[in-house]
PDB file of N, CA and C in Angstrom:
ATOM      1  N   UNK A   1     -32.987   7.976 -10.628  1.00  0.00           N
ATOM      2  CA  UNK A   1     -31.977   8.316  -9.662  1.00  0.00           C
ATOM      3  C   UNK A   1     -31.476   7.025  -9.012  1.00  0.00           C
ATOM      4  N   UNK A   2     -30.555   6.903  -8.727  1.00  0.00           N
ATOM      5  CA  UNK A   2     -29.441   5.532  -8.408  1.00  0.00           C
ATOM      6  C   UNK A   2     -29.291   5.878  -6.822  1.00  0.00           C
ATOM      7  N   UNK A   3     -29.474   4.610  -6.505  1.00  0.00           N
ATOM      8  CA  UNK A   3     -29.748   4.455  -5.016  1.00  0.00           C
ATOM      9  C   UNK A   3     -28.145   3.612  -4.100  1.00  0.00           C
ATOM     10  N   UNK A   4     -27.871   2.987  -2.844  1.00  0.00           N
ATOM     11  CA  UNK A   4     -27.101   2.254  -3.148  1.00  0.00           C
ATOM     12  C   UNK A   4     -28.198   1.455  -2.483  1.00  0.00           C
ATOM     13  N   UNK A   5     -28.019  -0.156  -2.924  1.00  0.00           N
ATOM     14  CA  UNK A   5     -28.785  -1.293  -1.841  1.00  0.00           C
ATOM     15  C   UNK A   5     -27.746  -2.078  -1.154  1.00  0.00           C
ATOM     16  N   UNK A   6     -26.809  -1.812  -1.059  1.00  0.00           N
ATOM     17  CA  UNK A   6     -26.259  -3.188   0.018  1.00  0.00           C
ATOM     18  C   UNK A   6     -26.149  -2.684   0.973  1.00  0.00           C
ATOM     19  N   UNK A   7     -25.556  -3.694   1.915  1.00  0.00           N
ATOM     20  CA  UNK A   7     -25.767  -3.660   3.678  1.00  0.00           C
ATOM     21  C   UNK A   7     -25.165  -2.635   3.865  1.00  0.00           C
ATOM     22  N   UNK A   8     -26.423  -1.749   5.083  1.00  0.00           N
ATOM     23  CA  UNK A   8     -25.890  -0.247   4.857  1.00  0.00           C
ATOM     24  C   UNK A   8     -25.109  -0.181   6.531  1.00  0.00           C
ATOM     25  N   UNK A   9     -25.613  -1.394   7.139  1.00  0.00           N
ATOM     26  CA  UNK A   9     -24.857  -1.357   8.652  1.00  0.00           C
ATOM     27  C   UNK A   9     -23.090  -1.485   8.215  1.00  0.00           C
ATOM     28  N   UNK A  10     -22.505  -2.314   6.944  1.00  0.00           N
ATOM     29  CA  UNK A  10     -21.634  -2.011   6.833  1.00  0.00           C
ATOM     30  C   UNK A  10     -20.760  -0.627   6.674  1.00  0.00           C
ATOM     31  N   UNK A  11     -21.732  -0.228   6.594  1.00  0.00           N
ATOM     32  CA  UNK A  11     -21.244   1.320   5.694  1.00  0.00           C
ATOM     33  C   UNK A  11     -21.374   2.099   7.428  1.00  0.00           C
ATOM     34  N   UNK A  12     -21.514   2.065   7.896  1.00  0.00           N
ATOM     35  CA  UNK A  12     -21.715   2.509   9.532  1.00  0.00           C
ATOM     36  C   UNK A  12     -20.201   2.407   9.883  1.00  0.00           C
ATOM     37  N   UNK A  13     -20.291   0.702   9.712  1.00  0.00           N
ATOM     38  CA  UNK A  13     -18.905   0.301  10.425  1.00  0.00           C
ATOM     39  C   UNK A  13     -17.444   0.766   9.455  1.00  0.00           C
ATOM     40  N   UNK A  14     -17.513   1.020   8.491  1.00  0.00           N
ATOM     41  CA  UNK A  14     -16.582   1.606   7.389  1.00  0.00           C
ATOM     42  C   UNK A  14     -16.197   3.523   8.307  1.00  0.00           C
ATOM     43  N   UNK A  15     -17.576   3.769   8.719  1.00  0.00           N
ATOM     44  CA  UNK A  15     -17.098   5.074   8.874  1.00  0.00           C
ATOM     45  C   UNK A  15     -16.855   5.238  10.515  1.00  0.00           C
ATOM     46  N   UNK A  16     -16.967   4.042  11.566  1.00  0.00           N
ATOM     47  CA  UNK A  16     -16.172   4.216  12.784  1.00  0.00           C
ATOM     48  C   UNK A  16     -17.225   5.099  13.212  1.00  0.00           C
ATOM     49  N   UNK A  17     -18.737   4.998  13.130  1.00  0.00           N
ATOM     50  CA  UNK A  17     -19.415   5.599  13.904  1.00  0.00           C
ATOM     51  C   UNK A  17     -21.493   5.275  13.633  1.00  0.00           C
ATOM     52  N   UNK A  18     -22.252   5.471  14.072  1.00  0.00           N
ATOM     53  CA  UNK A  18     -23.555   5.319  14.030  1.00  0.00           C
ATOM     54  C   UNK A  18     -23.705   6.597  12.683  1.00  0.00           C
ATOM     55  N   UNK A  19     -24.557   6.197  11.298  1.00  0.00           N
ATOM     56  CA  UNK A  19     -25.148   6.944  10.879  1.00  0.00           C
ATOM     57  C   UNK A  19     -26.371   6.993  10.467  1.00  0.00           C
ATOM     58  N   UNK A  20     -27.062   5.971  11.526  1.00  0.00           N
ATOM     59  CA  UNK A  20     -28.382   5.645  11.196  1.00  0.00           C
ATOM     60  C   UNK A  20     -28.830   5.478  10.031  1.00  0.00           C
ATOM     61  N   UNK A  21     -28.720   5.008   9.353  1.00  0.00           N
ATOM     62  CA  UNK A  21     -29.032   4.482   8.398  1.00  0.00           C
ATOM     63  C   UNK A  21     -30.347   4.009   7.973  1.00  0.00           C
ATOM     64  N   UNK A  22     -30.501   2.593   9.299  1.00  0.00           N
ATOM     65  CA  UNK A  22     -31.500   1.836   9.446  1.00  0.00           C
ATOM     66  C   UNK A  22     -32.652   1.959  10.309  1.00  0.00           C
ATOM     67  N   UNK A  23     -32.461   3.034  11.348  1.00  0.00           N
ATOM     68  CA  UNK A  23     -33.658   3.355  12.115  1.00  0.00           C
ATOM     69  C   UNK A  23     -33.145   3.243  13.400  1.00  0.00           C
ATOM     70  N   UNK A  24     -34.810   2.547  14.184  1.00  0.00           N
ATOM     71  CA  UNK A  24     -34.673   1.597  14.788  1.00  0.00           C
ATOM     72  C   UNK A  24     -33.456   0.976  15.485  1.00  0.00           C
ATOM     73  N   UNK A  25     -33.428   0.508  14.008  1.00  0.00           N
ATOM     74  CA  UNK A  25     -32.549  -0.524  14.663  1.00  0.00           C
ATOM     75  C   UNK A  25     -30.719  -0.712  15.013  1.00  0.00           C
ATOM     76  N   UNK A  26     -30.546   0.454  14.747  1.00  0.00           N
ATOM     77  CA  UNK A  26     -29.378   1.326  15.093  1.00  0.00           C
ATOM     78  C   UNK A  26     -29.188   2.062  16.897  1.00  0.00           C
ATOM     79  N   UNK A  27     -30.124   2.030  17.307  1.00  0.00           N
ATOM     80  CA  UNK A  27     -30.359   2.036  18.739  1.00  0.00           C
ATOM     81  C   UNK A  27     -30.598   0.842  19.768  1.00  0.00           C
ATOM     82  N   UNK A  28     -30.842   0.184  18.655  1.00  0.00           N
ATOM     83  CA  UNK A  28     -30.824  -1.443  19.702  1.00  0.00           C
ATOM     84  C   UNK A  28     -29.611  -1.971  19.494  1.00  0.00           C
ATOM     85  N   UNK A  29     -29.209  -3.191  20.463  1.00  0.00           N
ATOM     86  CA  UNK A  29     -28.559  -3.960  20.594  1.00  0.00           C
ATOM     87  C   UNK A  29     -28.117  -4.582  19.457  1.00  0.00           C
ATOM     88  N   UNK A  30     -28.859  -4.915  18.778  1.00  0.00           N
ATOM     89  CA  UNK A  30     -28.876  -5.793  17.515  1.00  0.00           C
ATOM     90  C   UNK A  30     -27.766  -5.330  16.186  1.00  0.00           C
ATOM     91  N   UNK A  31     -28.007  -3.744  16.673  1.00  0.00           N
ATOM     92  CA  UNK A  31     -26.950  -3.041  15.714  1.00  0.00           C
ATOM     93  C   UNK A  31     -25.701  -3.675  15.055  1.00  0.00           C
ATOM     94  N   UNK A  32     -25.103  -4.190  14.185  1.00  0.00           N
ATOM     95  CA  UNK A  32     -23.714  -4.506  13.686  1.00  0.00           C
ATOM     96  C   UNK A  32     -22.838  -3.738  14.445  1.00  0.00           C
ATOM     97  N   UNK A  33     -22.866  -2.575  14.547  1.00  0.00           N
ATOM     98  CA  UNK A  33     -21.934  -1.826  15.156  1.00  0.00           C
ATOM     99  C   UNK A  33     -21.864  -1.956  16.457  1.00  0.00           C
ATOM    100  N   UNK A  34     -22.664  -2.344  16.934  1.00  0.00           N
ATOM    101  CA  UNK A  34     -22.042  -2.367  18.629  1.00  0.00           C
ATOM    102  C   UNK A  34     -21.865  -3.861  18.722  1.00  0.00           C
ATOM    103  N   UNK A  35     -21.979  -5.183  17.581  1.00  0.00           N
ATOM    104  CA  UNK A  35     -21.785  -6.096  18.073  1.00  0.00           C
ATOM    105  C   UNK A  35     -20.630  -6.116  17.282  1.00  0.00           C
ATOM    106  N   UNK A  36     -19.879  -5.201  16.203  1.00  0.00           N
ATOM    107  CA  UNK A  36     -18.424  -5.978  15.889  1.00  0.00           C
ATOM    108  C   UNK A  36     -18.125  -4.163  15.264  1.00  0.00           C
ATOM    109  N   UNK A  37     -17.431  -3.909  16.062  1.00  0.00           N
ATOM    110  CA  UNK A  37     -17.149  -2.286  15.934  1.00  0.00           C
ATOM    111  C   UNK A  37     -15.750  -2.363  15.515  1.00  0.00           C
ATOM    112  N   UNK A  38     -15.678  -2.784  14.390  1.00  0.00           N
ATOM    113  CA  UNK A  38     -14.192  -2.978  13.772  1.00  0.00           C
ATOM    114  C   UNK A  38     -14.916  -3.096  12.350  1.00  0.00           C
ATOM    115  N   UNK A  39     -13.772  -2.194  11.356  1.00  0.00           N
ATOM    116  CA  UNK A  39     -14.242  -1.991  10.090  1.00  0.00           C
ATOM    117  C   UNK A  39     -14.608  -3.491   9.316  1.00  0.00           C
ATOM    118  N   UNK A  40     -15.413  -3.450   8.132  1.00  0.00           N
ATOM    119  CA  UNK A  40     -15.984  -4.740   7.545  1.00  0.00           C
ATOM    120  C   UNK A  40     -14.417  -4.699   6.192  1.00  0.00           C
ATOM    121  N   UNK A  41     -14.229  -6.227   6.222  1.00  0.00           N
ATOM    122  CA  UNK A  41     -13.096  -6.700   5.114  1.00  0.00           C
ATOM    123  C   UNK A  41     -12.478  -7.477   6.097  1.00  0.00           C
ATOM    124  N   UNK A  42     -11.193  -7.840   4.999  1.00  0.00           N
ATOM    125  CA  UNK A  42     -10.355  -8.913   5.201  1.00  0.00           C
ATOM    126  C   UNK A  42      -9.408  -8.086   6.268  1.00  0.00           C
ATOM    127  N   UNK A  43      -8.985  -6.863   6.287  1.00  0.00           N
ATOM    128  CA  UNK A  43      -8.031  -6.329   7.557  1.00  0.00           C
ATOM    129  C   UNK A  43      -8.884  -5.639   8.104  1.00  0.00           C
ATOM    130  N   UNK A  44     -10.002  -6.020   8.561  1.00  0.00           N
ATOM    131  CA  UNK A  44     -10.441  -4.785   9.771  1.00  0.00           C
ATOM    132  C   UNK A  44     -10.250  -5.216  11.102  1.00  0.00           C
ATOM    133  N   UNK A  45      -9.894  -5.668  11.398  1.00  0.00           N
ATOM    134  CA  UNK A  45      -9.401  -5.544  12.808  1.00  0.00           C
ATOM    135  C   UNK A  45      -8.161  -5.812  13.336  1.00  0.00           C
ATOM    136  N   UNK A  46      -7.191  -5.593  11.924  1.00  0.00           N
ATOM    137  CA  UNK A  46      -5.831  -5.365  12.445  1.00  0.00           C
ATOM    138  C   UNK A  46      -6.099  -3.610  12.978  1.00  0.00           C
ATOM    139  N   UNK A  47      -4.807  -3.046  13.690  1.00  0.00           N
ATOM    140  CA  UNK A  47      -4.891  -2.038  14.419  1.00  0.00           C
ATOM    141  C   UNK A  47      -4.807  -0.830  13.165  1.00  0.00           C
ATOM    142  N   UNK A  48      -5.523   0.058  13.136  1.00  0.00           N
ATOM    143  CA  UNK A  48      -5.722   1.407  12.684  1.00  0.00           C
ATOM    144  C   UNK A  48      -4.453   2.533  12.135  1.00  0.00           C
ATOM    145  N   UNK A  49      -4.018   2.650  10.472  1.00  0.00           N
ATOM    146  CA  UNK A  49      -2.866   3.447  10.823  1.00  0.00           C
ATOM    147  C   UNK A  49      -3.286   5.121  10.891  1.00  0.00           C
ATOM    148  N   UNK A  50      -2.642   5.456  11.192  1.00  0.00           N
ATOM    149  CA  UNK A  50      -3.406   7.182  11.186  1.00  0.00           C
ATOM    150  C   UNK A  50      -3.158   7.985  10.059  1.00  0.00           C
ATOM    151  N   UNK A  51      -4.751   8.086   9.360  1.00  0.00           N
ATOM    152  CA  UNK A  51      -4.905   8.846   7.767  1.00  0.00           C
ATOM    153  C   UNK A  51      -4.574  10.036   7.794  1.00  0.00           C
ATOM    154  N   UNK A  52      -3.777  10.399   6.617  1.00  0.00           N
ATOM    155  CA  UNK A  52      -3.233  11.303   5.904  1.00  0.00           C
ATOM    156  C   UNK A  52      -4.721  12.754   5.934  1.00  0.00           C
ATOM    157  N   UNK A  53      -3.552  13.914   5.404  1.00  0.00           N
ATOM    158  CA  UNK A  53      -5.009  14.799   5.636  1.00  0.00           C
ATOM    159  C   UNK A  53      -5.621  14.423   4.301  1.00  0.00           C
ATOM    160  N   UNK A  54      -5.421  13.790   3.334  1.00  0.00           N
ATOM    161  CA  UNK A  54      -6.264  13.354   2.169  1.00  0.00           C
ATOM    162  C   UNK A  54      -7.221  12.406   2.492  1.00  0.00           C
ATOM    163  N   UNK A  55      -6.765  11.623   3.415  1.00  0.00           N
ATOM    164  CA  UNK A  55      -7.533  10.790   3.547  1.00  0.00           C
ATOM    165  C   UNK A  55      -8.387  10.570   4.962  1.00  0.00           C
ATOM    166  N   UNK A  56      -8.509  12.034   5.606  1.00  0.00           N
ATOM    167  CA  UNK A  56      -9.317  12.222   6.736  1.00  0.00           C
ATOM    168  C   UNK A  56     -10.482  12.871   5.518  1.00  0.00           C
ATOM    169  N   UNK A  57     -10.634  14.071   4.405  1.00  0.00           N
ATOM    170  CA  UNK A  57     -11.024  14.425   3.966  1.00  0.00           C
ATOM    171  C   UNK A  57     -12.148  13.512   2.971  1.00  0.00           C
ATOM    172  N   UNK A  58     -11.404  12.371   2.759  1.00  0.00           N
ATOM    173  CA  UNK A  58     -11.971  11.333   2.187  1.00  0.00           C
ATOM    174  C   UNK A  58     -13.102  10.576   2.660  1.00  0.00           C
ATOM    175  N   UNK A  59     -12.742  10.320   4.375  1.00  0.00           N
ATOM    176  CA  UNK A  59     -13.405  10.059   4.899  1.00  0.00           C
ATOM    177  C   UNK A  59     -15.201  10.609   5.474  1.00  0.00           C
ATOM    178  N   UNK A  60     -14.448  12.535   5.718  1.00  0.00           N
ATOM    179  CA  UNK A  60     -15.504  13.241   5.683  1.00  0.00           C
ATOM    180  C   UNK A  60     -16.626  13.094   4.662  1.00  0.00           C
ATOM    181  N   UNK A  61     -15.969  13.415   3.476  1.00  0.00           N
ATOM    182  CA  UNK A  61     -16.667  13.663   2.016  1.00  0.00           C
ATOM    183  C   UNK A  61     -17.929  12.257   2.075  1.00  0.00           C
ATOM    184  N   UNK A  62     -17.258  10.804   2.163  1.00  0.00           N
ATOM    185  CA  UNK A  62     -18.102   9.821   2.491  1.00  0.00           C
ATOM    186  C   UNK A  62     -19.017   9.610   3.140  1.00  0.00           C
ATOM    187  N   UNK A  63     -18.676   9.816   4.588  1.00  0.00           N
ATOM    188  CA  UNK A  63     -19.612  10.222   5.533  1.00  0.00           C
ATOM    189  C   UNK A  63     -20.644  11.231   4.530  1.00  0.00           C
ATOM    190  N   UNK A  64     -20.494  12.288   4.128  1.00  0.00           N
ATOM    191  CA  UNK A  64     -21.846  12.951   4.224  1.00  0.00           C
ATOM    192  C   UNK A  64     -22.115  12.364   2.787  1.00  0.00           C
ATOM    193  N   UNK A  65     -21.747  11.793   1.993  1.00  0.00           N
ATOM    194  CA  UNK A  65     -22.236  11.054   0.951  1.00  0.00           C
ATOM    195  C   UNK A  65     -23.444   9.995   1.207  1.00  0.00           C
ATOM    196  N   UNK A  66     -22.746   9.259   1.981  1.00  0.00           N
ATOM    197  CA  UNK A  66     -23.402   8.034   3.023  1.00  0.00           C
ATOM    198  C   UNK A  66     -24.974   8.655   4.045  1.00  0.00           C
ATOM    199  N   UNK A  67     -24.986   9.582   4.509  1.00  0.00           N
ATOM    200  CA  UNK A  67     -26.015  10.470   5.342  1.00  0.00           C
ATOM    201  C   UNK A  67     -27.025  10.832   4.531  1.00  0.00           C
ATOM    202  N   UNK A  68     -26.590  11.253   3.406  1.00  0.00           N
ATOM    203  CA  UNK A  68     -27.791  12.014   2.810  1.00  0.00           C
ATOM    204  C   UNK A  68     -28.103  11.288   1.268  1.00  0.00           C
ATOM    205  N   UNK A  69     -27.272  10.006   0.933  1.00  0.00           N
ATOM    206  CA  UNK A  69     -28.192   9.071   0.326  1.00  0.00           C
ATOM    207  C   UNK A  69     -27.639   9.645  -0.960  1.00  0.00           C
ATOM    208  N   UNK A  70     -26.639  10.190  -1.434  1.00  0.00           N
ATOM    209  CA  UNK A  70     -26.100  10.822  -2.919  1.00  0.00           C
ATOM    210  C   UNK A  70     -25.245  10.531  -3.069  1.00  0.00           C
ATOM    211  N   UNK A  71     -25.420   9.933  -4.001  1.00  0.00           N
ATOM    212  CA  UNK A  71     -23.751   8.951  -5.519  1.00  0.00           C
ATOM    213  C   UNK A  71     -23.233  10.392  -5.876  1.00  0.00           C
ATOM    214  N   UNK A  72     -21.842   9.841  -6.161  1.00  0.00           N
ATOM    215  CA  UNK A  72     -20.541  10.688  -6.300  1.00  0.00           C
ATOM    216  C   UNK A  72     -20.667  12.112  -7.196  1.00  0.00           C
ATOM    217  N   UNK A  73     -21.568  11.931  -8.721  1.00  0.00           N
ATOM    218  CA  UNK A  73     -21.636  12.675  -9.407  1.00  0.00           C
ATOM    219  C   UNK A  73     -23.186  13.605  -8.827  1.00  0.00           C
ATOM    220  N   UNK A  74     -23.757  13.958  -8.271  1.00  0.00           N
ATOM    221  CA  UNK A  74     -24.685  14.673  -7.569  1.00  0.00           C
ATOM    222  C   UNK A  74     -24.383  15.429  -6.598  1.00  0.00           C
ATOM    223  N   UNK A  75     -22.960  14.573  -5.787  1.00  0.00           N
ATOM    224  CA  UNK A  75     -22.295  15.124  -4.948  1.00  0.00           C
ATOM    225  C   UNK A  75     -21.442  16.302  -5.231  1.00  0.00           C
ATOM    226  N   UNK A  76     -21.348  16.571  -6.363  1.00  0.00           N
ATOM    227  CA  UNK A  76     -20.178  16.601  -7.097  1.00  0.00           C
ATOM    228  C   UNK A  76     -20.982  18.189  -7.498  1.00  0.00           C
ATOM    229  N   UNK A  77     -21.979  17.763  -8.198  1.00  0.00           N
ATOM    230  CA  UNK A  77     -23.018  18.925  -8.622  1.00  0.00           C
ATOM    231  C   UNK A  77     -22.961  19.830  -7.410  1.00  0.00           C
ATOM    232  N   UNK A  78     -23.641  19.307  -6.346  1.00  0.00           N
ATOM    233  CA  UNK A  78     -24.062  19.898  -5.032  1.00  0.00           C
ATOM    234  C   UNK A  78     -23.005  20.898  -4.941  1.00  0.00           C
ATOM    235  N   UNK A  79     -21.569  20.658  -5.124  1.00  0.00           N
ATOM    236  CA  UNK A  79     -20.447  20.877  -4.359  1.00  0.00           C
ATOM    237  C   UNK A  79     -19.964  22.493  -5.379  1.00  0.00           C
ATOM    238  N   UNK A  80     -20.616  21.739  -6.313  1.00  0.00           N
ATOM    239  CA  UNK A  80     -20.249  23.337  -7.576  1.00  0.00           C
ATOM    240  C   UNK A  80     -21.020  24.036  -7.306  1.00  0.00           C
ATOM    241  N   UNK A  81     -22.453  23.884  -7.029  1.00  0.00           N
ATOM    242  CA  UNK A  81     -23.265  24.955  -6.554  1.00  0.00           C
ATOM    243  C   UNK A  81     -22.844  26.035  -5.411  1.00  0.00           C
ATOM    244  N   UNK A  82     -22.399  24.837  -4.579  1.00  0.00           N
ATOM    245  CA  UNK A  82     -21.996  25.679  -3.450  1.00  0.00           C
ATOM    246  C   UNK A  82     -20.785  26.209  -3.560  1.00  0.00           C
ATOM    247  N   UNK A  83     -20.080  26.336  -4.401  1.00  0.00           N
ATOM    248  CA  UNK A  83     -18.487  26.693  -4.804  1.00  0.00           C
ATOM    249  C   UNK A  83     -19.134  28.388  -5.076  1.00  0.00           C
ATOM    250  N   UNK A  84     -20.338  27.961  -5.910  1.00  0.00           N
ATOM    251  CA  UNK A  84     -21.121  29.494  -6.804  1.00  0.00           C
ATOM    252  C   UNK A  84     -21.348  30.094  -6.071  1.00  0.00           C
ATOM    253  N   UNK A  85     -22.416  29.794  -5.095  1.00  0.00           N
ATOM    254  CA  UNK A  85     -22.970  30.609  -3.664  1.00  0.00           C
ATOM    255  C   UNK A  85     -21.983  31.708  -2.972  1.00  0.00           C
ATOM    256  N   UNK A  86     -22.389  32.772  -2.666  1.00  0.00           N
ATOM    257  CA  UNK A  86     -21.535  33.215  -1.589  1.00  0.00           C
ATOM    258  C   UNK A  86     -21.670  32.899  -0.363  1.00  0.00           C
ATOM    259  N   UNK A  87     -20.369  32.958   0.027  1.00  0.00           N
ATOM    260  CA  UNK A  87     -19.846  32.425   1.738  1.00  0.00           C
ATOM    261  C   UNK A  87     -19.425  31.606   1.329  1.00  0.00           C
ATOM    262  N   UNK A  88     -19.414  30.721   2.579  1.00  0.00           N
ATOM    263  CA  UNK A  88     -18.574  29.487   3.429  1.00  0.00           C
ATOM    264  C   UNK A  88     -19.381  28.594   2.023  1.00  0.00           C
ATOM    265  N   UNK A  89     -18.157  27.855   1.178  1.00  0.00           N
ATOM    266  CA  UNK A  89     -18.946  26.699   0.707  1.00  0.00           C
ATOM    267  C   UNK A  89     -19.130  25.571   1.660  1.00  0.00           C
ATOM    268  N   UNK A  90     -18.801  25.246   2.485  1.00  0.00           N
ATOM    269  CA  UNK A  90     -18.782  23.749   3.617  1.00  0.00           C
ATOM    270  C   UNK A  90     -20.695  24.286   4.127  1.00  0.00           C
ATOM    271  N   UNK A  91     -20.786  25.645   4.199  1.00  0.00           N
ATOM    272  CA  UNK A  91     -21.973  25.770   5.013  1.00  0.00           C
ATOM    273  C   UNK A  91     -23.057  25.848   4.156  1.00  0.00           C
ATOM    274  N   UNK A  92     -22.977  26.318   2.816  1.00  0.00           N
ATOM    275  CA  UNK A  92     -23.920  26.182   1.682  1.00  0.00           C
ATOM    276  C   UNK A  92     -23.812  24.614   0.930  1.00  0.00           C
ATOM    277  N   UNK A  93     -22.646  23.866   0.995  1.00  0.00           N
ATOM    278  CA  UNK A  93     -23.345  22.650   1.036  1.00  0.00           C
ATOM    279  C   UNK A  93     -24.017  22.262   1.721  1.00  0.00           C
ATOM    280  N   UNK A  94     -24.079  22.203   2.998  1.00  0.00           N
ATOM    281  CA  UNK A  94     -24.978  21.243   3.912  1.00  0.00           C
ATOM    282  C   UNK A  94     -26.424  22.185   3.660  1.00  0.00           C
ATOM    283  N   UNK A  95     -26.321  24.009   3.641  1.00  0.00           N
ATOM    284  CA  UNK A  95     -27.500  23.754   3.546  1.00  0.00           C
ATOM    285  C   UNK A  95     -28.375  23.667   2.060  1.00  0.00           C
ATOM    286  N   UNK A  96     -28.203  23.068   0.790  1.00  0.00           N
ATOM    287  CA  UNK A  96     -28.145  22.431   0.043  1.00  0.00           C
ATOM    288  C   UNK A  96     -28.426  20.857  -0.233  1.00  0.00           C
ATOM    289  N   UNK A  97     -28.043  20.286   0.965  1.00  0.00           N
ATOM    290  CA  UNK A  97     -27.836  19.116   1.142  1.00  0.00           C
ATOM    291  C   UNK A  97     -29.454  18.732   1.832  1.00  0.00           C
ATOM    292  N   UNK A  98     -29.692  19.847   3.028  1.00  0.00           N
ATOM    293  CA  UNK A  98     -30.896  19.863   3.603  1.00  0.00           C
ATOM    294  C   UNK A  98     -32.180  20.790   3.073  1.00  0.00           C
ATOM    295  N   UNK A  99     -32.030  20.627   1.762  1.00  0.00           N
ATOM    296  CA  UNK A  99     -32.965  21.650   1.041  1.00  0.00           C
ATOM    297  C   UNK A  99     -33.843  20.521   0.615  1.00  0.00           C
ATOM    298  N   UNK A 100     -33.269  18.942   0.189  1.00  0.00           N
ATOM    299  CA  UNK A 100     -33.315  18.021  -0.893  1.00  0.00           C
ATOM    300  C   UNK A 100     -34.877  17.548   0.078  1.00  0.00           C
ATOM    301  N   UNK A 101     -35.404  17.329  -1.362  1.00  0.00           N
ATOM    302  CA  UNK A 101     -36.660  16.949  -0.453  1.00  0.00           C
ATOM    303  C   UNK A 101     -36.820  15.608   0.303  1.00  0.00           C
ATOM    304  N   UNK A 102     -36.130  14.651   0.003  1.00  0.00           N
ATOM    305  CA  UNK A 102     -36.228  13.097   0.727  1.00  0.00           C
ATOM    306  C   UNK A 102     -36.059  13.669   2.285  1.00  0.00           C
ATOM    307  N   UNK A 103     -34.758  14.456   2.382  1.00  0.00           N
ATOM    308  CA  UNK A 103     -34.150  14.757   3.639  1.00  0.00           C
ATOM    309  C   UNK A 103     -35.432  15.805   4.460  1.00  0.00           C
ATOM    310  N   UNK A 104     -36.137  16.917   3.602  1.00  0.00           N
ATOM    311  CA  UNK A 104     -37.247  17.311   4.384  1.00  0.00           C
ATOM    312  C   UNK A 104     -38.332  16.487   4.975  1.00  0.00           C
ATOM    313  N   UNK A 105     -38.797  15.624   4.243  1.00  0.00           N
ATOM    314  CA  UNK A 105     -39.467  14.401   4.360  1.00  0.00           C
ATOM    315  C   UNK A 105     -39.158  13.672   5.639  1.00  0.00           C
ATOM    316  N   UNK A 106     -37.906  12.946   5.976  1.00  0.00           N
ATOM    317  CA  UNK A 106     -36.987  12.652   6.761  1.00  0.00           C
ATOM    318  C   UNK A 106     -37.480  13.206   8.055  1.00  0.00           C
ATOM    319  N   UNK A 107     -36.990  14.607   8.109  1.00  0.00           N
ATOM    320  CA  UNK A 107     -36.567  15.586   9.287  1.00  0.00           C
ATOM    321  C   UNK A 107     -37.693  15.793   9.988  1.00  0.00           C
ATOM    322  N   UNK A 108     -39.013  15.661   9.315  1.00  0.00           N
ATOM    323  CA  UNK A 108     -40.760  16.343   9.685  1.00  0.00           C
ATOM    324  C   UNK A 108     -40.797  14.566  10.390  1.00  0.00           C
ATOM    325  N   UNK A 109     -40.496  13.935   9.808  1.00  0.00           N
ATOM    326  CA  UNK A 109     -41.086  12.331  10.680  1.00  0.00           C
ATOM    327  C   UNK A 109     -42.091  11.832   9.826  1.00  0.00           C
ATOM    328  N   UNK A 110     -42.225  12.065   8.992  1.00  0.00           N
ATOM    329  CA  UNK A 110     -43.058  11.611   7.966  1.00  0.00           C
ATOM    330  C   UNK A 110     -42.604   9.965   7.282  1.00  0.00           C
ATOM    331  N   UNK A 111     -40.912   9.856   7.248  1.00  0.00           N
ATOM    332  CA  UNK A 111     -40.899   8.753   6.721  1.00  0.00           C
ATOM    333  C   UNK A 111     -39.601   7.979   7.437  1.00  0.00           C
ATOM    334  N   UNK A 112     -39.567   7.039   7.695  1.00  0.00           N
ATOM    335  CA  UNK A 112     -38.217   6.214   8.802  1.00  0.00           C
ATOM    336  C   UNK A 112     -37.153   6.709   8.364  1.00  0.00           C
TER     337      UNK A 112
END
C-alpha cells in the first residue's frame, strides 16, 4: 500500500487549515501553519481568487484524501462502494472511511 512521504505541514497549508497531520506538533507554535499561513509555491501569497464550484469540490475531495491517508485510486474504490450502499453516499463514505483500521487504531489512542 502507497503512502505519501513528503512534508505533510505543507499539505496543511495547501488546504487553508490544521489537519493534523503531525501531532503534537500541530498545536504548538512551531507549526508551519501558524508561522506562514499562506499556501506553499511560487504564488502563495499573492491574494486568493475565489474557486469555482469544481474547484471548491476539489478541494473537499483532497482534504479528506489528505485526513485519512488514501491515494486517489482507493479513494476512488471507497467512493463506488458508497455509490452501492443505500442512503446518503457523502455519509457512507465517511463511514467507510472510519471503518479502515489505521483510522480505528488512530481514534482508541493507541498510535500518534
Amino acid at each position: 500500500m502507497a503512502r505519501y512521504t513528503g512534508p505533510s505541514c505543507r499539505l496543511c497549508r495547501r488546504e487553508g487549515m490544521k489537519l493534523f497531520l503531525k501531532g503534537e506538533r500541530c498545536v504548538s507554535p512551531a507549526c508551519s501553519f501558524e508561522r506562514r499561513g499562506f499556501p506553499p509555491g511560487q504564488h502563495g501569497r499573492t491574494a486568493q481568487q475565489k474557486l469555482s464550484t469544481y474547484g471548491l469540490q476539489l478541494r473537499e475531495k483532497q482534504k479528506l484524501k489528505r485526513i485519512y491517508g488514501v491515494l486517489e485510486t482507493q479513494f476512488k474504490r471507497y467512493l463506488e462502494m458508497a455509490e452501492r450502499m443505500p442512503g446518503n453516499t457523502g455519509e457512507n463514505l465517511l463511514q467507510l472511511l472510519e471503518r479502515r483500521l489505521d483510522n480505528v487504531v488512530y481514534r482508541l489512542g493507541f498510535a500518534p
